[in-house]
N, C-alpha and C. Protein backbone atom coordinates (compact mmCIF):
# COMPACT_ATOMS: atom_id res chain seq x y z
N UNK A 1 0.23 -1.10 -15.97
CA UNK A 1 1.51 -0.97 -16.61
C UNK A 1 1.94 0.50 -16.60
N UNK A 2 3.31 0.86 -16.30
CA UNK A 2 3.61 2.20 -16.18
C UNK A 2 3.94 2.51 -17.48
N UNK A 3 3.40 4.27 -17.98
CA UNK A 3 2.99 4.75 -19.19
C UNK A 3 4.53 5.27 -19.57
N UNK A 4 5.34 4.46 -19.91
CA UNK A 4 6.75 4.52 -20.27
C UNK A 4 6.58 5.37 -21.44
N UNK A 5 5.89 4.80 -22.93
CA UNK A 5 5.80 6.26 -23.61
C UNK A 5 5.41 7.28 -23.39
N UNK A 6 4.22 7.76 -22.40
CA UNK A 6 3.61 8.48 -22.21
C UNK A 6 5.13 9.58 -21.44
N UNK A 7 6.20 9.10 -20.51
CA UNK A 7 7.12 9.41 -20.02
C UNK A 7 7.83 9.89 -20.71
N UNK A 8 8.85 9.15 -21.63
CA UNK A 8 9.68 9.13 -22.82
C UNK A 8 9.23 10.77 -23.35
N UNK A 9 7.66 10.71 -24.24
CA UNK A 9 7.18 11.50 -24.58
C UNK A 9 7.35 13.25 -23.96
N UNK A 10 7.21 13.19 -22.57
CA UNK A 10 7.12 14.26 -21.41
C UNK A 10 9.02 14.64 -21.47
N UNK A 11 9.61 13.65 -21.91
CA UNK A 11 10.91 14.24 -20.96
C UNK A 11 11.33 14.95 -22.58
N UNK A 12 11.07 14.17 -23.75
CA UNK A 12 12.06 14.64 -25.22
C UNK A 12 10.77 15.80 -25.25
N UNK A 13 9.49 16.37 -24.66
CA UNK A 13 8.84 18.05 -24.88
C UNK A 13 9.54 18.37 -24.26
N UNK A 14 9.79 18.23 -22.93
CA UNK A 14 10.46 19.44 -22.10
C UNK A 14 11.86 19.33 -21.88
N UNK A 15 12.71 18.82 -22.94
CA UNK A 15 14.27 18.79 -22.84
C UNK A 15 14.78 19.79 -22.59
N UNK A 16 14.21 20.59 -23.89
CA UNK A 16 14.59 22.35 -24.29
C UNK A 16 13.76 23.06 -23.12
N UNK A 17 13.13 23.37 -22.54
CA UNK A 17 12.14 24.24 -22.09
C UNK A 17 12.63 24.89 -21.06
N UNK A 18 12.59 26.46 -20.90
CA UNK A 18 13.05 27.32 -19.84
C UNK A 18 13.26 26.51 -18.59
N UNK A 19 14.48 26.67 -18.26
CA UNK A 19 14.53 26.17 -16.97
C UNK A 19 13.59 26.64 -15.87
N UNK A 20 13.05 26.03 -14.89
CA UNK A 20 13.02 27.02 -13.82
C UNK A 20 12.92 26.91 -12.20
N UNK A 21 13.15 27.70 -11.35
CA UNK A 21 13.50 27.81 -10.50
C UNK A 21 13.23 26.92 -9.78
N UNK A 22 13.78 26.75 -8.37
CA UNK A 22 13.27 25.13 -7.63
C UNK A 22 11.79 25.28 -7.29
N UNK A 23 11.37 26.07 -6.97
CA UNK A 23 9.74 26.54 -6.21
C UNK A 23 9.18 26.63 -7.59
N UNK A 24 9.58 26.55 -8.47
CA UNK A 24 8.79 26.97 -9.71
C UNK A 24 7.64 26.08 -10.19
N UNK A 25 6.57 26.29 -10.92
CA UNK A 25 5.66 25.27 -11.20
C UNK A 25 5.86 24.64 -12.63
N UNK A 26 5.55 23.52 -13.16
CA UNK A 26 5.81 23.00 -14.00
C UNK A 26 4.50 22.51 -14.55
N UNK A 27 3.93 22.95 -15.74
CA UNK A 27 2.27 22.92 -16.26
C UNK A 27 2.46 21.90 -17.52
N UNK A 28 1.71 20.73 -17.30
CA UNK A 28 2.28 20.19 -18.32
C UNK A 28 0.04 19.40 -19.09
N UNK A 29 -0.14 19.22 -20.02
CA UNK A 29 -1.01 18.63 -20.59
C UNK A 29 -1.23 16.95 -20.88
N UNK A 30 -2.27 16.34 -20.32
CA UNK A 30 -2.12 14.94 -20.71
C UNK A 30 -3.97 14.76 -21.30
N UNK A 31 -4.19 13.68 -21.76
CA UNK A 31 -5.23 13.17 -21.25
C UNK A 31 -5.86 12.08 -21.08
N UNK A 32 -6.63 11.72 -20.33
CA UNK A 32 -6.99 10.68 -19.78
C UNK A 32 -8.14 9.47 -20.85
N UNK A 33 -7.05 8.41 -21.32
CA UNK A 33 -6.95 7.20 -22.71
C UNK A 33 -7.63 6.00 -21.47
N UNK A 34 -8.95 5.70 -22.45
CA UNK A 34 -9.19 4.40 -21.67
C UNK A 34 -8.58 3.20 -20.89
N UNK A 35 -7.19 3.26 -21.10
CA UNK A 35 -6.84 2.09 -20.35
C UNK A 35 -6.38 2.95 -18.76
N UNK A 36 -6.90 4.25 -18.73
CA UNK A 36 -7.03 4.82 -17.16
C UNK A 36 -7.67 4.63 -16.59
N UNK A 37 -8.84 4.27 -17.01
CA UNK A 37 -9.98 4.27 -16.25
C UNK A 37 -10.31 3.03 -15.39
N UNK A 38 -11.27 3.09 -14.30
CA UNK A 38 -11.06 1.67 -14.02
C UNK A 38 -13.08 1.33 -14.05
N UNK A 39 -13.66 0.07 -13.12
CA UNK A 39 -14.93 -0.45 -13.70
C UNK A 39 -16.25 0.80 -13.37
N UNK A 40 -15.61 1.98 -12.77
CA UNK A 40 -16.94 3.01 -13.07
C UNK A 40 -16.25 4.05 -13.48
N UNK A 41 -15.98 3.75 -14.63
CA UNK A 41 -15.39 4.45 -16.06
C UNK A 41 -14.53 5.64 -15.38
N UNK A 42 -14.02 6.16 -14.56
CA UNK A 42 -12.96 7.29 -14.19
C UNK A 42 -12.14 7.16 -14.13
N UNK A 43 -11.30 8.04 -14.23
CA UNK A 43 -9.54 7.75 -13.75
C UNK A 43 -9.69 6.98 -12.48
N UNK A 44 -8.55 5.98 -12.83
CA UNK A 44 -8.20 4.62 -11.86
C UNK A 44 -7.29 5.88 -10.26
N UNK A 45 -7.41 5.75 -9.66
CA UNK A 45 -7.06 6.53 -8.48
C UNK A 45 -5.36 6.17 -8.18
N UNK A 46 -4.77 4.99 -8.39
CA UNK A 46 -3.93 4.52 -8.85
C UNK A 46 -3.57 5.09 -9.67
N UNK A 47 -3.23 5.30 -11.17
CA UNK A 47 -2.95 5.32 -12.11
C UNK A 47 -2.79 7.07 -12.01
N UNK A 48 -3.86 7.92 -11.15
CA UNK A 48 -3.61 9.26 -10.90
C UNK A 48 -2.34 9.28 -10.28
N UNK A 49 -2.02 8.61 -9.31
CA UNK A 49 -0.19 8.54 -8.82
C UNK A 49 0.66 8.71 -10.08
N UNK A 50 0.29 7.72 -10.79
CA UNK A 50 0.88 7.67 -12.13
C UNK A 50 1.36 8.85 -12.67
N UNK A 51 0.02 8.78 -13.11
CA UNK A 51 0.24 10.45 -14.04
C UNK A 51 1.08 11.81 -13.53
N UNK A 52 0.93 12.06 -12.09
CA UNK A 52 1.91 12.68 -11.26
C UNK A 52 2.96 12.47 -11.63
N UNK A 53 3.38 11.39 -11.92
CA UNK A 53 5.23 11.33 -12.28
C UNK A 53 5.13 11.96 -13.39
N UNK A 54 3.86 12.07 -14.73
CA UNK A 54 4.40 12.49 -15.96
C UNK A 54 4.76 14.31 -15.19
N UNK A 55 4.29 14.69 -14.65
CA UNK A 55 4.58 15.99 -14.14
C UNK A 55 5.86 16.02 -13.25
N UNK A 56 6.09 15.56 -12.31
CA UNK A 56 7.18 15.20 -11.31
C UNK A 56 8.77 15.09 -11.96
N UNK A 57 8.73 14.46 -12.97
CA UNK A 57 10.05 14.06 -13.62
C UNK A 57 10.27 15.47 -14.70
N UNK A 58 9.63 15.53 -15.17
CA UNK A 58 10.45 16.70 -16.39
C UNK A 58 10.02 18.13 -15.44
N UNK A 59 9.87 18.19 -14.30
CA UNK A 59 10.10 19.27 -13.04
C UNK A 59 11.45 19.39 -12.64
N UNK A 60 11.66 17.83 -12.79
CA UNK A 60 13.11 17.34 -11.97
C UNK A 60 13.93 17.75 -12.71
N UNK A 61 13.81 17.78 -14.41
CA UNK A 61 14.64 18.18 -15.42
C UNK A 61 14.58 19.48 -15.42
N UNK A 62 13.61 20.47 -15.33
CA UNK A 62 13.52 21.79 -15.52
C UNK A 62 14.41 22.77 -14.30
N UNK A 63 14.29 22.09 -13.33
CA UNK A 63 14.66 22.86 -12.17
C UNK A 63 16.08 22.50 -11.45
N UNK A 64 16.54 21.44 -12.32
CA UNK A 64 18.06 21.14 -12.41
C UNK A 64 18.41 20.04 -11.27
N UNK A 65 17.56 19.46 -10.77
CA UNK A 65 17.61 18.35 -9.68
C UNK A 65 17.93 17.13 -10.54
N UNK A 66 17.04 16.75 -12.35
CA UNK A 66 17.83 15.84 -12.90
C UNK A 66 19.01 15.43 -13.10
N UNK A 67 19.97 16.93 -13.12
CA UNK A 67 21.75 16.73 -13.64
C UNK A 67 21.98 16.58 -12.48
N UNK A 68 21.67 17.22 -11.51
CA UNK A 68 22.33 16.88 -10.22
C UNK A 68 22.34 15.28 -9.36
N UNK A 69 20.68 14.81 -9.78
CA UNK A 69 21.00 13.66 -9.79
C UNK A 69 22.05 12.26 -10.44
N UNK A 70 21.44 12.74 -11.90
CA UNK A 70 22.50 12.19 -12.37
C UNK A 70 24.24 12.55 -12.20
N UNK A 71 24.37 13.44 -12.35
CA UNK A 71 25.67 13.95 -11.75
C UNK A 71 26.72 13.01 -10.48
N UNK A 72 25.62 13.00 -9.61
CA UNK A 72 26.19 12.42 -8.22
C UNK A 72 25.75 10.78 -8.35
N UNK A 73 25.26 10.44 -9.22
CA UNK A 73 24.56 8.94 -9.21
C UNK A 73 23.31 8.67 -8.16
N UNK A 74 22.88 9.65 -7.95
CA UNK A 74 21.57 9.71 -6.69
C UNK A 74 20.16 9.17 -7.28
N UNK A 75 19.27 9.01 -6.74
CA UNK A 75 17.91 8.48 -7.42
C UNK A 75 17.02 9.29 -6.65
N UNK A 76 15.36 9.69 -6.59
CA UNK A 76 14.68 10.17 -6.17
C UNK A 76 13.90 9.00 -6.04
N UNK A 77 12.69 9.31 -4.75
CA UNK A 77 12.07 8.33 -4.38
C UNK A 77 11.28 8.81 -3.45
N UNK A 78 10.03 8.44 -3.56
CA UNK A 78 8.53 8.60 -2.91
C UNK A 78 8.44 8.09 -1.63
N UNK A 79 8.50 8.93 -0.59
CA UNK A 79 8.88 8.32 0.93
C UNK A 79 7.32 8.34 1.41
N UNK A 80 6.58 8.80 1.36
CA UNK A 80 4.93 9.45 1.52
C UNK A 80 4.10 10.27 0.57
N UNK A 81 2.88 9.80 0.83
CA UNK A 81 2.18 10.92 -0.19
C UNK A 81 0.04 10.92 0.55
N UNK A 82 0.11 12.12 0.38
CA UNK A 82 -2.08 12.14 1.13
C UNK A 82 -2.14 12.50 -0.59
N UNK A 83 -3.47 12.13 -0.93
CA UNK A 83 -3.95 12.30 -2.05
C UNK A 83 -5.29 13.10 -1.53
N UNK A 84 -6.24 14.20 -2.24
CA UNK A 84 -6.83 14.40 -1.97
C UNK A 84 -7.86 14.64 -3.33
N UNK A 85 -9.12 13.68 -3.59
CA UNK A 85 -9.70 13.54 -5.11
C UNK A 85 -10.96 14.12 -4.84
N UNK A 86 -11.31 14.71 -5.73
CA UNK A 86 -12.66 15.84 -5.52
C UNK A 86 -13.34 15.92 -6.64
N UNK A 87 -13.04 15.67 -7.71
CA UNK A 87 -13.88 15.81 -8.83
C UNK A 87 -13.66 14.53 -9.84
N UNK A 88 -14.54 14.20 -10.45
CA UNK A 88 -14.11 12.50 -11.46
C UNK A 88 -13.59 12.95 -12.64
N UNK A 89 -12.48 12.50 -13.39
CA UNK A 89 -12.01 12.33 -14.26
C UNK A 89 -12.40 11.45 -15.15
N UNK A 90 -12.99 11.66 -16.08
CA UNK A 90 -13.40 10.65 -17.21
C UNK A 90 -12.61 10.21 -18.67
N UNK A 91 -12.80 9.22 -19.41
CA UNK A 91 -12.07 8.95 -20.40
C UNK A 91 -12.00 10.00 -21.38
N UNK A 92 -11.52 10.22 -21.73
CA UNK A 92 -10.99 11.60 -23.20
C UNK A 92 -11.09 12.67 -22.36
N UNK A 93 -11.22 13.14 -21.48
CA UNK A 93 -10.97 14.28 -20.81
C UNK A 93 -9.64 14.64 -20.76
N UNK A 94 -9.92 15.94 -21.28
CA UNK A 94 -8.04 16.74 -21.13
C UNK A 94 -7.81 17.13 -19.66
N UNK A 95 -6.61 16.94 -19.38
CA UNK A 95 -6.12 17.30 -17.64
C UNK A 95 -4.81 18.38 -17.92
N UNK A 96 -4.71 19.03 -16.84
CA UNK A 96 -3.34 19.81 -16.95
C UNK A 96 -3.14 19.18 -15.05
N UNK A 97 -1.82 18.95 -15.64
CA UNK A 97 -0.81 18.57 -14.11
C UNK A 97 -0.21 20.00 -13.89
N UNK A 98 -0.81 20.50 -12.79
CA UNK A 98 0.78 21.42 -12.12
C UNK A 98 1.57 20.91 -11.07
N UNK A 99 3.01 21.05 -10.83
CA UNK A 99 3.72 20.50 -10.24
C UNK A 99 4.85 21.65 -9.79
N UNK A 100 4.69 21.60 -8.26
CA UNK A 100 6.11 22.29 -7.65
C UNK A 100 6.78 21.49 -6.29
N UNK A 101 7.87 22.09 -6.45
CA UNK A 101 8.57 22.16 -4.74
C UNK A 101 8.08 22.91 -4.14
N UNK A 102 7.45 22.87 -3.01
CA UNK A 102 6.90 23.75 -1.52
C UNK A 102 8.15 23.83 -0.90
N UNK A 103 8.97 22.81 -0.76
CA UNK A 103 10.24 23.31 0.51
C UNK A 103 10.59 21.88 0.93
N UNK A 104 11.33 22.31 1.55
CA UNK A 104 12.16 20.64 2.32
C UNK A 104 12.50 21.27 3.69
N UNK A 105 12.63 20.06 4.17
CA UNK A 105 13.68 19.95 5.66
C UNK A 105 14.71 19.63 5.71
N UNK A 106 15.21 18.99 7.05
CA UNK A 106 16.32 18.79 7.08
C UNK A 106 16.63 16.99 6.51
N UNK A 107 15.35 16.83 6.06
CA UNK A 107 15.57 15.38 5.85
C UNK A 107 14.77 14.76 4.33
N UNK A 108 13.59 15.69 4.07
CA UNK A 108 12.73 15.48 3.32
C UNK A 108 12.39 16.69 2.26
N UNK A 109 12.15 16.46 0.84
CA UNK A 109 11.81 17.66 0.21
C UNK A 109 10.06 17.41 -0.33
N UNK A 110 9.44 18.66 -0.19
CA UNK A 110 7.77 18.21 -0.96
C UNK A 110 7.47 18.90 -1.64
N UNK A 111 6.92 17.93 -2.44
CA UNK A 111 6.11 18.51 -3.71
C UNK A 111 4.75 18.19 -3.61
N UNK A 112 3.98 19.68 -4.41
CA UNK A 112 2.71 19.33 -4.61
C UNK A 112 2.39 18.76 -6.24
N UNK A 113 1.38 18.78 -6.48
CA UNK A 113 0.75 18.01 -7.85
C UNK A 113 -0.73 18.50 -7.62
N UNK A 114 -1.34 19.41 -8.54
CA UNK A 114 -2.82 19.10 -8.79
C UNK A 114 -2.99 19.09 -10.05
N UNK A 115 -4.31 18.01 -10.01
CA UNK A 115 -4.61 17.63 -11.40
C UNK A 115 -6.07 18.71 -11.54
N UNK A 116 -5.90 19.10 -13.02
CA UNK A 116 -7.27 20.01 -13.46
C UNK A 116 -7.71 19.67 -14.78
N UNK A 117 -9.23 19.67 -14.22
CA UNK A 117 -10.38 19.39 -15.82
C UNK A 117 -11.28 20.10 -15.92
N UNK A 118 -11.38 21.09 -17.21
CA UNK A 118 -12.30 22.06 -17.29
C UNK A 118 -12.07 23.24 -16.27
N UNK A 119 -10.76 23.37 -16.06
CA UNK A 119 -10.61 24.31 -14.88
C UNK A 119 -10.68 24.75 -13.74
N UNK A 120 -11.28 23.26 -13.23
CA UNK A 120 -11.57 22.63 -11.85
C UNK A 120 -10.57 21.71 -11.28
N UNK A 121 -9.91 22.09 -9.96
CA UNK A 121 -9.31 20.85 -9.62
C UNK A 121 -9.69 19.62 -9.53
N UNK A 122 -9.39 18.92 -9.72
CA UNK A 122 -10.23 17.52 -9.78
C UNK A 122 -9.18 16.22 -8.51
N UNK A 123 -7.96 16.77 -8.10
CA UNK A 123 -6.96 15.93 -7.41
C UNK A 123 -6.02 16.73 -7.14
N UNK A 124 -5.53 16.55 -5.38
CA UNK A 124 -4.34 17.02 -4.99
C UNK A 124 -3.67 16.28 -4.64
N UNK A 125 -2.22 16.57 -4.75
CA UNK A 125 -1.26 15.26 -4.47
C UNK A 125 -0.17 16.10 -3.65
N UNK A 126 0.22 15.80 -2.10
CA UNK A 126 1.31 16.37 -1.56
C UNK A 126 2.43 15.00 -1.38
N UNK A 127 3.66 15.32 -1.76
CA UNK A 127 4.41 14.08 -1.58
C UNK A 127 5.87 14.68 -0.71
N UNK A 128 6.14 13.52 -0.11
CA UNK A 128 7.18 13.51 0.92
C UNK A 128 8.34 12.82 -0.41
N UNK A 129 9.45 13.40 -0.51
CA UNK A 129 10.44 12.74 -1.34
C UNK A 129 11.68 13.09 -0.59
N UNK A 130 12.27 11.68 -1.01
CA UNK A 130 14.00 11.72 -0.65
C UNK A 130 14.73 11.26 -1.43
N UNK A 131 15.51 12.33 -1.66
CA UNK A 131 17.14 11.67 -2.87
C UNK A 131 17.87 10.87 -1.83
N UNK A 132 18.23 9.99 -3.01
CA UNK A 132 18.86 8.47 -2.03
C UNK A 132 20.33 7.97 -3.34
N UNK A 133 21.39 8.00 -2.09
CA UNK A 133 22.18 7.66 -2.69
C UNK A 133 22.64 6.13 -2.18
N UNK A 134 24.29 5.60 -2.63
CA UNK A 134 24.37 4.13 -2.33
C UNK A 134 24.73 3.69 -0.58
N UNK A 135 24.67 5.30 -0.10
CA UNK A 135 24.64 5.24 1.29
C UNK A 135 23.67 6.13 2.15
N UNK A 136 22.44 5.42 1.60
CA UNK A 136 20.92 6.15 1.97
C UNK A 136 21.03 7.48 1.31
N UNK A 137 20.13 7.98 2.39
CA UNK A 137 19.75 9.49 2.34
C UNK A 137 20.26 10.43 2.07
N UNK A 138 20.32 11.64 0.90
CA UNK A 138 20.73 12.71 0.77
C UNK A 138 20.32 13.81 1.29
N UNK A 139 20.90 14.42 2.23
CA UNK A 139 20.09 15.70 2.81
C UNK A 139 19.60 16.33 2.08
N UNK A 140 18.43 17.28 1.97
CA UNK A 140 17.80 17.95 1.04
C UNK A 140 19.17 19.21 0.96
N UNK A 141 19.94 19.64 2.01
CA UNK A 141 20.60 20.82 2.03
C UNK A 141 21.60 20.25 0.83
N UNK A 142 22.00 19.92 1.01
CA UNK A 142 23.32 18.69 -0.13
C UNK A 142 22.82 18.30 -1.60
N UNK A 143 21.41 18.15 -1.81
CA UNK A 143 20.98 18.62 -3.11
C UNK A 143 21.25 20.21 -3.23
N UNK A 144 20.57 20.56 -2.68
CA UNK A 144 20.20 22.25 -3.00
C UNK A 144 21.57 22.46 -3.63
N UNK A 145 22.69 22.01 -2.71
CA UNK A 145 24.03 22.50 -2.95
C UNK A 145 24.71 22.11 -4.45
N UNK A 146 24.01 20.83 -4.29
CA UNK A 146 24.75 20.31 -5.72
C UNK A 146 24.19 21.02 -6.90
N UNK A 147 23.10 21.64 -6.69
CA UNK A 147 22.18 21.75 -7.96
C UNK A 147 22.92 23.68 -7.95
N UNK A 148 23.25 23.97 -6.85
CA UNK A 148 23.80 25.20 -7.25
C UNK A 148 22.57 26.61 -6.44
N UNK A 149 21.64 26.30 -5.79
CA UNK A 149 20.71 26.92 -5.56
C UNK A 149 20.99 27.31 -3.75
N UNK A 150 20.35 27.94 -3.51
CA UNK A 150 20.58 28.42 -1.94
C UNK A 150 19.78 26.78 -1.41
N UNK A 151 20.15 26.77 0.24
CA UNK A 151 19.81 25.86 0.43
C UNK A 151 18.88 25.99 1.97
N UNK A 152 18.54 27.24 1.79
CA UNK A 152 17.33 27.99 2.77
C UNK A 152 16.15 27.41 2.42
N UNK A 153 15.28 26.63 2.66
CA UNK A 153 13.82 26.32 2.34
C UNK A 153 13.16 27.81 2.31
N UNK A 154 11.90 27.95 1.77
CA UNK A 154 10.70 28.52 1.55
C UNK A 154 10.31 28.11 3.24
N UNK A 155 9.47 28.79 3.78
CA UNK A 155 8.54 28.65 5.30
C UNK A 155 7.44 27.54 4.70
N UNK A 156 7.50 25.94 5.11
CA UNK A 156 6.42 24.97 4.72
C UNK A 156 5.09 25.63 5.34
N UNK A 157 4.06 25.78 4.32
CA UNK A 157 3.22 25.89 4.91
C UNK A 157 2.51 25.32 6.24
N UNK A 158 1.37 26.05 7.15
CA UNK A 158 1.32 25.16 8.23
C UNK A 158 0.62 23.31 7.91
N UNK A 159 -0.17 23.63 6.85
CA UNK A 159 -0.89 22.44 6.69
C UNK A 159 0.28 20.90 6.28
N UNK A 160 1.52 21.13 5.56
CA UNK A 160 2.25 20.46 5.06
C UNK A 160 3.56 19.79 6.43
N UNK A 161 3.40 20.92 7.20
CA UNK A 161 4.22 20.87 8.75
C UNK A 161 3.21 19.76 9.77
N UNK A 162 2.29 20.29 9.66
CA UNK A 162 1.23 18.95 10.10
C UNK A 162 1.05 17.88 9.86
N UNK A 163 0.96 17.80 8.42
CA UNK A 163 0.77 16.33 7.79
C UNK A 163 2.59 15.56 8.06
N UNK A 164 3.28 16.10 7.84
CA UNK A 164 4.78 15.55 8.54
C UNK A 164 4.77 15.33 10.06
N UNK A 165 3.80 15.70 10.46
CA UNK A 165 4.03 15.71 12.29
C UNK A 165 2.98 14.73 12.64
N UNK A 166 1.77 14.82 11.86
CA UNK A 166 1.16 13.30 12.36
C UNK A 166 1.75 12.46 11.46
N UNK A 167 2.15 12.11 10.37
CA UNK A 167 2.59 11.01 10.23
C UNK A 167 4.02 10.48 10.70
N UNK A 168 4.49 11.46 11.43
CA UNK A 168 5.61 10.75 12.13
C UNK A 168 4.92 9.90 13.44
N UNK A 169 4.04 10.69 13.68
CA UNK A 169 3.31 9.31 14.84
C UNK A 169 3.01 8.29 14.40
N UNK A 170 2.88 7.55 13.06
CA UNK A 170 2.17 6.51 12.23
C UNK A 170 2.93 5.58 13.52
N UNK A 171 2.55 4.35 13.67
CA UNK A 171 3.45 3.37 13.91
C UNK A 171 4.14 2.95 12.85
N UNK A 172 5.33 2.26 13.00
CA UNK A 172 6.00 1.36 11.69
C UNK A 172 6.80 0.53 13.03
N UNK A 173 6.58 -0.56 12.18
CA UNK A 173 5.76 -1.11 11.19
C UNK A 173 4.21 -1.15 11.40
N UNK A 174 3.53 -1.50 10.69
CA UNK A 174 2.06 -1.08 10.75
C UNK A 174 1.15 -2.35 12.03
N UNK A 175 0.57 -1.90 12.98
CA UNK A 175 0.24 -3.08 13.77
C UNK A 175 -0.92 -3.70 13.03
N UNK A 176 -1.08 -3.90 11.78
CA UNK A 176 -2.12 -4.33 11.21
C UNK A 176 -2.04 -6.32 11.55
């Protein structure tokens, strides 16, 4: 079940909170309540997607992509994502989410997400996102614009330029 209070909660802390910039990071505190875990007691790997949105969304609010969404009637939406999990998360363990924009293209904007326990990363999350309006796709340049910000990307790192370049080879539909 998606942690709707846990959400609610994230967006009425960071209503007020310094705006900041689109590249900016967004540090937010959760922690991980038994119904995360799954049958060898750690955070459900699933449910780590989850928790990403509690970081992801009040980013969206801080860095002014929420009004702009709302503004234009646009929605955001998870086009891809590599997860990368390295350390176990256990029940009552405190986590801090950081969350930024790396940059966009001409078609796609990404964000990272790592999750930390005890000051160790414990999960990386790179995601492919696209604002989508009632006639598809919003160029990432056409946000930038709406939100009021230059609409020059940051240089994507090489590793994030890669992971966009093999997965455009994926097949689709999947020959499974």
């Amino acid at each position: 079940m998606y942690p709707v209070f846990r959400m609610a909660k994230e967006i009425v802390k960071f209503r007020n909170a310094p705006p900041l910039p689109v590249t900016g990071t967004h540090v937010s505190h959760h922690i991980c309540w038994p119904w995360d875990i799954d049958l060898w007691m750690e955070l459900n790997n699933g449910r780590t997607l989850t928790l990403y949105d509690l970081g992801r969304i009040p980013l969206a609010i801080r860095t002014g992509l929420w009004a702009a969404l709302k503004t234009n009637r646009w929605g955001l939406v998870v086009a891809g994502n590599s997860t990368r999990y390295r350390r176990r998360v256990r029940a009552f363990q405190k986590i801090e989410i950081r969350s930024r924009c790396v940059g966009w293209d001409e078609r796609w904007m990404y964000l990272e997400h790592a999750m930390f326990t005890g000051g160790e990363c414990s999960s990386h999350l790179l995601v492919r996102a696209a604002v989508t309006s009632r006639n598809g796709m919003v160029a990432p340049a056409r946000v930038l614009e709406a939100m009021g910000q230059s609409t020059q990307s940051p240089p994507l790192p090489a590793w994030i330029t890669a992971w966009a370049e093999a997965d455009a080879t994926r097949p689709w539909p999947p020959e499974i």
